[in-house]
N, C-alpha and C. Protein backbone atom coordinates (compact mmCIF):
# COMPACT_ATOMS: atom_id res chain seq x y z
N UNK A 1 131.05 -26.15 -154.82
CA UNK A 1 131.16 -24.86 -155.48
C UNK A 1 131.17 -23.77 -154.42
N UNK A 2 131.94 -22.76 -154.27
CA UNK A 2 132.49 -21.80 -153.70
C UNK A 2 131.73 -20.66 -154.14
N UNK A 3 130.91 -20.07 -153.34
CA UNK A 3 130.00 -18.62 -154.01
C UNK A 3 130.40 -17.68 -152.88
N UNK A 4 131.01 -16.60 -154.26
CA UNK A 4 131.43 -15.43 -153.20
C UNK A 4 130.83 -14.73 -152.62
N UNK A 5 131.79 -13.79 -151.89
CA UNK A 5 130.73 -13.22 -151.09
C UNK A 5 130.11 -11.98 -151.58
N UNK A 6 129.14 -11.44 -151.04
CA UNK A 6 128.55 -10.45 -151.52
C UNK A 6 128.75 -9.13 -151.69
N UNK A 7 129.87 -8.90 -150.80
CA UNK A 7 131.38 -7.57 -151.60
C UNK A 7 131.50 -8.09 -152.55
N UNK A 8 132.17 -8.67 -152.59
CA UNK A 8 132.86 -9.78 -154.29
C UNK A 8 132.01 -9.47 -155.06
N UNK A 9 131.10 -9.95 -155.04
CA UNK A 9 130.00 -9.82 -156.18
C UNK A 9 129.51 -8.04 -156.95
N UNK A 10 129.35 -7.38 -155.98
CA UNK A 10 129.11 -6.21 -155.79
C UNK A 10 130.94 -5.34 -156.12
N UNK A 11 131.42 -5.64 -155.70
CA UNK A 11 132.96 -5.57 -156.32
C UNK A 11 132.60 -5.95 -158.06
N UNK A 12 132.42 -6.99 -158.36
CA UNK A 12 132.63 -7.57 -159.51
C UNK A 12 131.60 -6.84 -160.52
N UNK A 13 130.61 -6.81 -160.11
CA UNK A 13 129.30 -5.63 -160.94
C UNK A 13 130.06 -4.35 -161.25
N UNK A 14 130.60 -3.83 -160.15
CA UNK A 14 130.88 -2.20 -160.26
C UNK A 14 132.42 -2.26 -160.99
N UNK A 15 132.56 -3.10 -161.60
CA UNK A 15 134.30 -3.05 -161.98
C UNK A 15 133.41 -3.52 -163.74
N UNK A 16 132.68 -4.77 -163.80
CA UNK A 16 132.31 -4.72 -165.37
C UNK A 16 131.24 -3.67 -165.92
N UNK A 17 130.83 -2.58 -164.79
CA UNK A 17 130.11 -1.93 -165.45
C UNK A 17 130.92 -0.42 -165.51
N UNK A 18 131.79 0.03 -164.47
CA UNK A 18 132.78 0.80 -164.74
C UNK A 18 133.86 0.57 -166.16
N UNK A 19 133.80 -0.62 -166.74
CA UNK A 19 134.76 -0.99 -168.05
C UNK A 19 133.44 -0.67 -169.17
N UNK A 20 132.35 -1.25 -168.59
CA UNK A 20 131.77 -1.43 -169.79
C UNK A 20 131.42 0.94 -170.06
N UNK A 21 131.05 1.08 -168.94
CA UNK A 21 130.88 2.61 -169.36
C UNK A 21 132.16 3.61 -169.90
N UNK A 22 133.29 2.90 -169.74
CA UNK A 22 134.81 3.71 -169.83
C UNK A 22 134.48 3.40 -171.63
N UNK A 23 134.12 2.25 -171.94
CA UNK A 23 134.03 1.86 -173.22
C UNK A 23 133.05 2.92 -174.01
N UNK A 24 132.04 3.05 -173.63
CA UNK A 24 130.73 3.68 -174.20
C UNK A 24 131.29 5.04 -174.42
N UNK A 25 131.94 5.39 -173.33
CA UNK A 25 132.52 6.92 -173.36
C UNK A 25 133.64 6.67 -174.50
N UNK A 26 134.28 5.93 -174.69
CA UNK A 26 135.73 5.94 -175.77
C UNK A 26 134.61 5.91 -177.04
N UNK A 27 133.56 4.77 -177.25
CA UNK A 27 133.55 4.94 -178.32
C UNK A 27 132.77 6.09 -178.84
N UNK A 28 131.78 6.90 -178.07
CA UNK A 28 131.00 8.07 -178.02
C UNK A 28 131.50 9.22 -178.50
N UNK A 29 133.15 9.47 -178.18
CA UNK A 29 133.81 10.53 -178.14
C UNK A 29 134.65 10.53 -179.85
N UNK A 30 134.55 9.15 -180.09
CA UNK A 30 135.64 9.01 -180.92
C UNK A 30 133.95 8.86 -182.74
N UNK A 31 133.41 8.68 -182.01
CA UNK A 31 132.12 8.86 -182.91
C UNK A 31 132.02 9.95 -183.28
N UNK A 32 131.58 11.21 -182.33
CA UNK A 32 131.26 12.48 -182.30
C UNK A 32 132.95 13.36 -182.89
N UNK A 33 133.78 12.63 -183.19
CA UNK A 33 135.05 13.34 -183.85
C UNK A 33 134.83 12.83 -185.22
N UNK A 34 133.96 11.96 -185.62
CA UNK A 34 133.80 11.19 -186.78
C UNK A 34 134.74 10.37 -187.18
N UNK A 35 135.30 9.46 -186.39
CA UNK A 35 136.54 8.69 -186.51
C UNK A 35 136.70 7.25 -186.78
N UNK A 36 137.45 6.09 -186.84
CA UNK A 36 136.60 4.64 -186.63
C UNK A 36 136.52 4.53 -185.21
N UNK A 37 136.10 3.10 -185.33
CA UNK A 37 135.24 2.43 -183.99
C UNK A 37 136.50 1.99 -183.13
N UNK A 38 136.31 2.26 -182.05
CA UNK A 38 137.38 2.11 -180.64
C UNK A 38 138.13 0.81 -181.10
N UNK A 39 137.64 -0.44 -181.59
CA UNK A 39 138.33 -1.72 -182.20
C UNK A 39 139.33 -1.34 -182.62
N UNK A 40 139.71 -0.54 -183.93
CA UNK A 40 140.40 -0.18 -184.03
C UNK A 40 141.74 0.20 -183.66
N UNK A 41 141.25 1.74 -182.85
CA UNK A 41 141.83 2.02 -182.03
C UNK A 41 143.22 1.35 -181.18
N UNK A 42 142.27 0.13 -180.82
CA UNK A 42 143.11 -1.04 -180.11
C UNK A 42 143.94 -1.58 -180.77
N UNK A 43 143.97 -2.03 -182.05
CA UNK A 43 144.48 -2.35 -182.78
C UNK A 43 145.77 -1.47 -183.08
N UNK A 44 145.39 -0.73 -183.54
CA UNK A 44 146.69 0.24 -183.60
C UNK A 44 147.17 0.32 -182.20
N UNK A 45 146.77 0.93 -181.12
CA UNK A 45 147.82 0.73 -180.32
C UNK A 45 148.64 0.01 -179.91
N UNK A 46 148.07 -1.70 -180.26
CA UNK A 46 148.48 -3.10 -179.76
C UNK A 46 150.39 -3.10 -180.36
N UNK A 47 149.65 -3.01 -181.84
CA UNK A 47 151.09 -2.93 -182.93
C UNK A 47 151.59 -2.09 -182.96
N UNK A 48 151.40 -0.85 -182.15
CA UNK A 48 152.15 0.47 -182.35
C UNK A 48 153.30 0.00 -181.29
N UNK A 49 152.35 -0.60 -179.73
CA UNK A 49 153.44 -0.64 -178.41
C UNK A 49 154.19 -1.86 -178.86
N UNK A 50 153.39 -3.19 -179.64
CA UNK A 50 154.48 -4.66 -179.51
C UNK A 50 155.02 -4.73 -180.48
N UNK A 51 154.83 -4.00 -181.43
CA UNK A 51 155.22 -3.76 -182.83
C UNK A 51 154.77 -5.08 -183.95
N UNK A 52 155.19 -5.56 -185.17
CA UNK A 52 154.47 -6.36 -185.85
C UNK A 52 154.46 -7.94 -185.35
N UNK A 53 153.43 -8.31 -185.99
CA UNK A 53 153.60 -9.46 -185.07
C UNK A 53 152.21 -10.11 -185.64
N UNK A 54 151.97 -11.77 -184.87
CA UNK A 54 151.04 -12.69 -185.56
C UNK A 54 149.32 -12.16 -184.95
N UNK A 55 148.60 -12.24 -186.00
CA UNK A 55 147.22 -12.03 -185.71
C UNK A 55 146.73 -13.03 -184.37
N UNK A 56 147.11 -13.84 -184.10
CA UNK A 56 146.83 -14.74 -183.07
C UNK A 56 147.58 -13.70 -181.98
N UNK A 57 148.84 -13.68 -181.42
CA UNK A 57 149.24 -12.90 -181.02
C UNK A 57 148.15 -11.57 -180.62
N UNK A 58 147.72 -10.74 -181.38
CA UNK A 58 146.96 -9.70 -181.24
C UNK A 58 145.67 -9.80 -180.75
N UNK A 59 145.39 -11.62 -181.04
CA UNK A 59 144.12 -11.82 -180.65
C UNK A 59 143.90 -12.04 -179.16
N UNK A 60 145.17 -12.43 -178.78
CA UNK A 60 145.47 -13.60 -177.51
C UNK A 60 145.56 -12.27 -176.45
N UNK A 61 146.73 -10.79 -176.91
CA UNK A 61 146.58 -9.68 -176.42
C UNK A 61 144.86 -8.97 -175.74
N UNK A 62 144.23 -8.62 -177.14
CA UNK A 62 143.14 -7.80 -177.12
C UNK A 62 141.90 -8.42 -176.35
N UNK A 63 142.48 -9.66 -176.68
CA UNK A 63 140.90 -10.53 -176.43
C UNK A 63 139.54 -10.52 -177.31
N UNK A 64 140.66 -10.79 -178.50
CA UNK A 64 139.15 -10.03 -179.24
C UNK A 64 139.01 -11.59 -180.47
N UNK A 65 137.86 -11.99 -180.46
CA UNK A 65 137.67 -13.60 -181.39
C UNK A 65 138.45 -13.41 -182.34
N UNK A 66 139.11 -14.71 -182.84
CA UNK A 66 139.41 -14.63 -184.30
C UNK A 66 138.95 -14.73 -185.19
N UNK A 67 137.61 -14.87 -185.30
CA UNK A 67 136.60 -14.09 -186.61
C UNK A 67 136.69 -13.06 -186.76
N UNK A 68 136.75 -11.96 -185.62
CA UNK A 68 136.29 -10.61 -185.75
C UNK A 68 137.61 -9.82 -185.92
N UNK A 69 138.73 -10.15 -185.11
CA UNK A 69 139.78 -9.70 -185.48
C UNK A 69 140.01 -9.62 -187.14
N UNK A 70 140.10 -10.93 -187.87
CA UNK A 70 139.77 -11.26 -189.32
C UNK A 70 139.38 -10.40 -189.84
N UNK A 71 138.13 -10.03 -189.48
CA UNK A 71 137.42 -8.82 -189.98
C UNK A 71 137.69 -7.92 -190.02
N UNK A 72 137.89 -7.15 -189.00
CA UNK A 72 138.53 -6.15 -188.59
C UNK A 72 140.42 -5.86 -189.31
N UNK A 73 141.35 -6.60 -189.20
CA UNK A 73 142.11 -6.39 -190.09
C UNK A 73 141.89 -6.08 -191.43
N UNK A 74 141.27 -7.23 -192.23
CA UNK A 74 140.70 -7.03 -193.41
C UNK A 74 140.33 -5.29 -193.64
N UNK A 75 139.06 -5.32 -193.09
CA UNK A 75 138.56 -3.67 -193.04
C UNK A 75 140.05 -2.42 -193.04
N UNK A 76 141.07 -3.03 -192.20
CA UNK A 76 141.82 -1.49 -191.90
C UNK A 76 143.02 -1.43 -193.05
N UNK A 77 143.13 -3.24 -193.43
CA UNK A 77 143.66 -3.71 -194.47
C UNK A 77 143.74 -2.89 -195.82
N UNK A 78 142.11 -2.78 -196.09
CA UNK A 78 141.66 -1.79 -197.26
C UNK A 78 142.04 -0.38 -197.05
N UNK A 79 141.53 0.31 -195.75
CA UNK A 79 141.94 1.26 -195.59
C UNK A 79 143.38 2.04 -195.59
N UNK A 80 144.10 0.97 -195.79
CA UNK A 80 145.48 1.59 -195.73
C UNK A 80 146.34 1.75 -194.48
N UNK A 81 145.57 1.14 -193.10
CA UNK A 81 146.44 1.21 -191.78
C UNK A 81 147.21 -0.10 -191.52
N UNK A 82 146.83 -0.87 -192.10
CA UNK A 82 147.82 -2.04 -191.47
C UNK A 82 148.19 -2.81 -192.88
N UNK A 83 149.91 -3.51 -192.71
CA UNK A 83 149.79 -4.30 -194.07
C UNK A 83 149.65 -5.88 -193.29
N UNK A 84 149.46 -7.03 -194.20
CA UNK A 84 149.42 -8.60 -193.76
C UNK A 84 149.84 -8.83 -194.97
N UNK A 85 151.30 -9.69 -194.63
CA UNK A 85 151.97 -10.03 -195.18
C UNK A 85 152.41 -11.57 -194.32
N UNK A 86 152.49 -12.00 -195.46
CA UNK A 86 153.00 -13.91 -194.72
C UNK A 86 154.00 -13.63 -193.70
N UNK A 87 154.21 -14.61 -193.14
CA UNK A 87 155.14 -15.27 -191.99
C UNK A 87 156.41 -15.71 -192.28
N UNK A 88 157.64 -15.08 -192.35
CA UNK A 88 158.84 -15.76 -192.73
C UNK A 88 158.78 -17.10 -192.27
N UNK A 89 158.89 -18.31 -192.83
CA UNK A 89 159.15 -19.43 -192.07
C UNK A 89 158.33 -20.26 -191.59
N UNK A 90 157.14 -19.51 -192.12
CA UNK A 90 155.88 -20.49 -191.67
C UNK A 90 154.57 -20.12 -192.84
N UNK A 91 154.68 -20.94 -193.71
CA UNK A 91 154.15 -20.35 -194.98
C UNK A 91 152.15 -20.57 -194.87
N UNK A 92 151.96 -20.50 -193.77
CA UNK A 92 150.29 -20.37 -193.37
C UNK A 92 150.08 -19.07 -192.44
N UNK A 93 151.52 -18.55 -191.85
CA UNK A 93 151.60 -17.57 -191.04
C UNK A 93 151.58 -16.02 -191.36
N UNK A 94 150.88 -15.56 -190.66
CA UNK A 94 151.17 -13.76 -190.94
C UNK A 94 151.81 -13.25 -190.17
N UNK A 95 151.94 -11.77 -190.67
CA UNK A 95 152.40 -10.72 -189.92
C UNK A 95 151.71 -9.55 -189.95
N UNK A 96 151.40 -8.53 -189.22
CA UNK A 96 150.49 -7.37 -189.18
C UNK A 96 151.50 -6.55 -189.08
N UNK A 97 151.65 -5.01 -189.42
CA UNK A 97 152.44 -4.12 -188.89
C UNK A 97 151.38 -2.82 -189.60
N UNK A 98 151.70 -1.82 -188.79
CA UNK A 98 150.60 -0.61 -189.38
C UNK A 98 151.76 -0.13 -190.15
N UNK A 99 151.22 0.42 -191.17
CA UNK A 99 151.78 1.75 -192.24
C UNK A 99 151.31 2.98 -191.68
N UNK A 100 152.22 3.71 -192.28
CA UNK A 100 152.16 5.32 -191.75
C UNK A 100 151.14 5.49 -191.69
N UNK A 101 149.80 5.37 -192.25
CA UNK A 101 148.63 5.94 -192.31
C UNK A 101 148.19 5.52 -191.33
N UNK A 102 148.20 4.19 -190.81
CA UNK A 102 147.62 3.66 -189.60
C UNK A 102 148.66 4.33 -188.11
N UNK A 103 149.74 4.68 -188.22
CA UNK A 103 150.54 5.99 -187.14
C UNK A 103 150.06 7.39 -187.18
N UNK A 104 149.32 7.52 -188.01
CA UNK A 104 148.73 8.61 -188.30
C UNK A 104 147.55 9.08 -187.78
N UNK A 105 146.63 7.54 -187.87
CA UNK A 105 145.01 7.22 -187.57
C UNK A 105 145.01 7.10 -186.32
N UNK A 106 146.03 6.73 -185.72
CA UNK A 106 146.22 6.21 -184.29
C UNK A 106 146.75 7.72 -183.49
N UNK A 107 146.65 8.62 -184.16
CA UNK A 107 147.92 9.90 -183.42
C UNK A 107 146.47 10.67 -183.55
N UNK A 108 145.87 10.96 -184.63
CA UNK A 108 144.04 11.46 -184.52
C UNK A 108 142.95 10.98 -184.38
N UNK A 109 142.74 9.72 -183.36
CA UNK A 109 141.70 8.89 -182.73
C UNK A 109 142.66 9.50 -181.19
N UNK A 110 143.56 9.39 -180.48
CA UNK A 110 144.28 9.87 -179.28
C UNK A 110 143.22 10.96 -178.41
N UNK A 111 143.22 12.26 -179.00
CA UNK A 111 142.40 12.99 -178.75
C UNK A 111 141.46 12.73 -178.07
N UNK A 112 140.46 12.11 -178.89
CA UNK A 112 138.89 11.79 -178.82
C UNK A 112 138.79 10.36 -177.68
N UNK A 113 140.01 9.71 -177.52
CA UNK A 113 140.19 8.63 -176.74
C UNK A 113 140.79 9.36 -175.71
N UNK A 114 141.82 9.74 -175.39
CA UNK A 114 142.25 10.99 -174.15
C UNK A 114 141.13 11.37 -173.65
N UNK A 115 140.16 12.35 -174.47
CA UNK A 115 138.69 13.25 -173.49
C UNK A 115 137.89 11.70 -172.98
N UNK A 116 137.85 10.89 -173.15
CA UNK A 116 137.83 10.08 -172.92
C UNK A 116 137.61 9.58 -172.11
N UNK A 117 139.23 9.27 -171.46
CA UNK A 117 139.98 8.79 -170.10
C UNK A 117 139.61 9.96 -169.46
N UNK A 118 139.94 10.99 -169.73
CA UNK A 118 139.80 12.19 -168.58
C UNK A 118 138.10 12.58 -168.10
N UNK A 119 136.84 12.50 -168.80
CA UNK A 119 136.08 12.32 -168.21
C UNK A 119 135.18 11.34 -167.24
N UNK A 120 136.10 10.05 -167.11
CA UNK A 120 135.62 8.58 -167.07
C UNK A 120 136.25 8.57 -165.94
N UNK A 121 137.61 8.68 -165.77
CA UNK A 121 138.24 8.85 -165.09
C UNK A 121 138.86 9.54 -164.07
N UNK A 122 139.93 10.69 -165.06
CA UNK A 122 140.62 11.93 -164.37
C UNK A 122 140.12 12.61 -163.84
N UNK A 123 138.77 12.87 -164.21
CA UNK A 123 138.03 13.81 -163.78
C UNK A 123 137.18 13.63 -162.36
N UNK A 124 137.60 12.16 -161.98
CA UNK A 124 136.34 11.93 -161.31
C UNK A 124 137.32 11.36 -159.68
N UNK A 125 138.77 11.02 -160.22
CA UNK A 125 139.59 10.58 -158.89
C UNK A 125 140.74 11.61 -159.07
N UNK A 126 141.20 11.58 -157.61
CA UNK A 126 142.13 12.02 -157.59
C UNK A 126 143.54 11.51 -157.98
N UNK A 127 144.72 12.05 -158.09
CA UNK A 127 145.92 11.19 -158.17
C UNK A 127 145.75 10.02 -157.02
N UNK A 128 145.97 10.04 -156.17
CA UNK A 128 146.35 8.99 -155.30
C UNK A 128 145.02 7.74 -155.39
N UNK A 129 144.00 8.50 -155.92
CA UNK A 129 143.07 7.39 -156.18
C UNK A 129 143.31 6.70 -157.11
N UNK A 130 143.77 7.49 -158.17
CA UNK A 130 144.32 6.32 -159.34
C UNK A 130 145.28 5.92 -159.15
N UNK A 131 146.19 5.81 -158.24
CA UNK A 131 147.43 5.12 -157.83
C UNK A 131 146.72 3.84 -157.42
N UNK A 132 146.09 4.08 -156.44
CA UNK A 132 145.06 2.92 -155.70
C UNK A 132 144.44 2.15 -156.22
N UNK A 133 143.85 2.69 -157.27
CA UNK A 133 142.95 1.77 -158.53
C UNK A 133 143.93 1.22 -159.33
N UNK A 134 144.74 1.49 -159.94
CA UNK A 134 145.28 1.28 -160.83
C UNK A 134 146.45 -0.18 -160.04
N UNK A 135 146.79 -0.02 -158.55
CA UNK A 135 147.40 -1.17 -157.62
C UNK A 135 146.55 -1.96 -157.66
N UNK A 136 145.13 -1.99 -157.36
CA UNK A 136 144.06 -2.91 -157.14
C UNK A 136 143.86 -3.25 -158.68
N UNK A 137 144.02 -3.08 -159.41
CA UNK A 137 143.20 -4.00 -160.87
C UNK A 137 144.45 -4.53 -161.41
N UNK A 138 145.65 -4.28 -160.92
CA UNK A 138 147.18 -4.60 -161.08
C UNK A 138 146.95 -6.27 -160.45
N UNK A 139 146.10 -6.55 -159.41
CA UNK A 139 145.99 -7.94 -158.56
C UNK A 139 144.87 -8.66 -159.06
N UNK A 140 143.99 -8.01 -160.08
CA UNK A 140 142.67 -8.67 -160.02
C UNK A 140 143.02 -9.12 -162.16
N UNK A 141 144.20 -8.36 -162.56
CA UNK A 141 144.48 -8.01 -164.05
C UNK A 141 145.21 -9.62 -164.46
């Protein structure tokens, strides 16, 4: 067994706790707008950029279990942002695609997810630093 070295490690701390705080801040911001929960969020953007497509698919994307995804559709299901509708051609299969309301939900969660990025982030590097960061997690992504 191969144990890295202690940059690495120290690399690896300051990168899951820089995600895990970028997170706290998305969902903090998007709380205090009174909005849903960052999950969401993801969700809609997933199907907004790949457009409709299989819940596995979305799961395999987000990284998010397929219990909870389940759930989570269901929930936005009711709400009116996404429809699930079978699978042409594969009669156990779905499809997700958001309805207007969910292009809608996703265009006023932006905001509160933007202040977001810009305090977590923008605010804190310069351009060329996020060029740099954004090359380096491009190799580690």
């Amino acid at each position: 067994m191969t144990k890295p070295a202690a940059i690495t490690l120290l690399a690896w701390d300051r990168l899951l706790d820089a995600g895990a705080r970028a997170m706290r801040a998305a969902r903090r911001e998007l709380k205090r707008a009174g909005l849903p929960p960052l999950e969401w969020y993801d969700i809609l953007a997933a199907i907004d950029r790949r457009g409709p497509g299989r819940p596995r698919d979305l799961q395999a994307y987000l990284g998010i279990e397929q219990y909870n995804l389940s759930r989570l559709l269901s929930r936005m299901e009711r709400a009116g942002l996404v429809t699930i509708m079978p699978c042409p051609g594969d009669a156990r299969g779905q499809i997700v695609d958001l309805t207007p309301a969910g292009r809608e939900q996703r265009a006023a969660m932006w905001p509160a997810y933007s202040t977001a990025i810009h305090h977590t982030m923008e605010s804190r590097l310069d351009s060329d630093e996020r060029i740099q960061l954004a090359g380096m997690l491009e190799k580690v992504a």
